[in-house]
Protein backbone atom coordinates (compact mmCIF):
# COMPACT_ATOMS: atom_id res chain seq x y z
CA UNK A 1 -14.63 5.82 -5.93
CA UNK A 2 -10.87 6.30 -5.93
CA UNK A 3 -9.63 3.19 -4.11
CA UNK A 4 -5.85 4.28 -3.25
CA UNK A 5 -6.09 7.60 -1.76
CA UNK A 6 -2.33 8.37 -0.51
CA UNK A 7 0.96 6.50 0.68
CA UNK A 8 1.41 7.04 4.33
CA UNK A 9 5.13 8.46 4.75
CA UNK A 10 5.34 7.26 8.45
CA UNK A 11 8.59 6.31 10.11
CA UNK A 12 7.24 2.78 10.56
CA UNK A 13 6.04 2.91 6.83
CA UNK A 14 9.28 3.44 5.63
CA UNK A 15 10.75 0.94 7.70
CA UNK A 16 8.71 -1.95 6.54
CA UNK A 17 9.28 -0.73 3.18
CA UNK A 18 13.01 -1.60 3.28
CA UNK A 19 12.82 -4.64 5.73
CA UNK A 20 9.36 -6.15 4.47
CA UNK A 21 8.76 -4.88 1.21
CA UNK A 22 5.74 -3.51 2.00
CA UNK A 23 3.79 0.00 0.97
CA UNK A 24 1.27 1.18 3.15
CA UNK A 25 -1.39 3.59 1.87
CA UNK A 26 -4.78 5.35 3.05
CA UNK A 27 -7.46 3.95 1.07
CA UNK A 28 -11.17 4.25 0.55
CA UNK A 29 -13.10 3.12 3.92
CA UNK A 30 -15.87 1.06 1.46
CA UNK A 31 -13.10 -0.69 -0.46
CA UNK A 32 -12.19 -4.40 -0.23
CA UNK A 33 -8.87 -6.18 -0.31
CA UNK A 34 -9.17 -7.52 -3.54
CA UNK A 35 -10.78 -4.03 -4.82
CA UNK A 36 -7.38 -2.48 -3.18
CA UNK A 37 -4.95 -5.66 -4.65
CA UNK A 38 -6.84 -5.18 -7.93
CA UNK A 39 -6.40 -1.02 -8.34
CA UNK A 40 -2.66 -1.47 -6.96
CA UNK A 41 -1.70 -3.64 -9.18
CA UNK A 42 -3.20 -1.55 -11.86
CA UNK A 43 -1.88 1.37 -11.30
CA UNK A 44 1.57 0.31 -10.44
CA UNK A 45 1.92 -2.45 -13.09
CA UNK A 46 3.31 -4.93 -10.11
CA UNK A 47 2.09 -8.27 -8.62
CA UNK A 48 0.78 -7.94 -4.64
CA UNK A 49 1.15 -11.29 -2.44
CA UNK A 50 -0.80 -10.16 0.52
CA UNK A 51 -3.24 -6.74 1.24
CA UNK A 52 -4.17 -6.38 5.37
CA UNK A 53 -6.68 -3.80 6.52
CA UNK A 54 -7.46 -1.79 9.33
CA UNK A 55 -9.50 1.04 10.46
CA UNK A 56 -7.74 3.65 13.00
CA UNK A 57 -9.68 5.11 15.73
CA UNK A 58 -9.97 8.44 13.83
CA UNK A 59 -12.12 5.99 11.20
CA UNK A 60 -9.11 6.05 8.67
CA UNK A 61 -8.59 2.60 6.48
CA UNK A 62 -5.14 1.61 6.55
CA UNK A 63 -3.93 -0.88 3.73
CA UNK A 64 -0.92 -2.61 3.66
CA UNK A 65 -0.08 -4.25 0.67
CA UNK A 66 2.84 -6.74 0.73
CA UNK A 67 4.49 -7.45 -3.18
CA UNK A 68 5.85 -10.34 -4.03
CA UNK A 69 9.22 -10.85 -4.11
CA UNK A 70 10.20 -10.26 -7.81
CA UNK A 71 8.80 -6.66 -7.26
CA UNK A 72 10.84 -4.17 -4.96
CA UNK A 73 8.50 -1.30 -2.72
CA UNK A 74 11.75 0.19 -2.69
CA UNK A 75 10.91 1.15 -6.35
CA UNK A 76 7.22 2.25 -6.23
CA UNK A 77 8.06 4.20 -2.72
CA UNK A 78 10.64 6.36 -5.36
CA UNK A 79 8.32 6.45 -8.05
CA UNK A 80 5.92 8.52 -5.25
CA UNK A 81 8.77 10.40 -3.74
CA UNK A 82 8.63 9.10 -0.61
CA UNK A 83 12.12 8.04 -0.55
């Protein structure tokens, strides 16, 4: 199961990037917060303060995942290309 599927490129996304430092991807509809916190931080070699779900009416899972504030999403949203 790949838990982080893709960064969601959103106007809104972006914005709470720069004001709230926080990334918000598409993930796996089975996976957990911690399961999500957990591959994040893995992947992207950064700590996460905070991870809130939802589910979208089209049955997508939604994760936002809020880093604490020695790490910039600024950064990781580059490292993607999404800014």
């Amino acid at each position: 199961m790949d838990v982080l599927q893709y960064p969601l490129a959103t106007e809104k996304a972006i914005r709470s990037i720069e004001s709230d430092n926080i990334i918000t991807f598409i993930v796996d509809k089975r996976s957990s917060k911690n399961l999500i916190k957990k591959a994040f931080e893995e992947k992207f070699k950064v700590k996460v303060d905070d991870v809130s779900t939802v589910i979208t009416s089209k049955s997508v899972k939604k994760a936002y995942i809020k880093l604490k504030k020695e790490f910039n999403a600024l950064d990781i949203a580059t490292q993607l290309g999404l800014m």
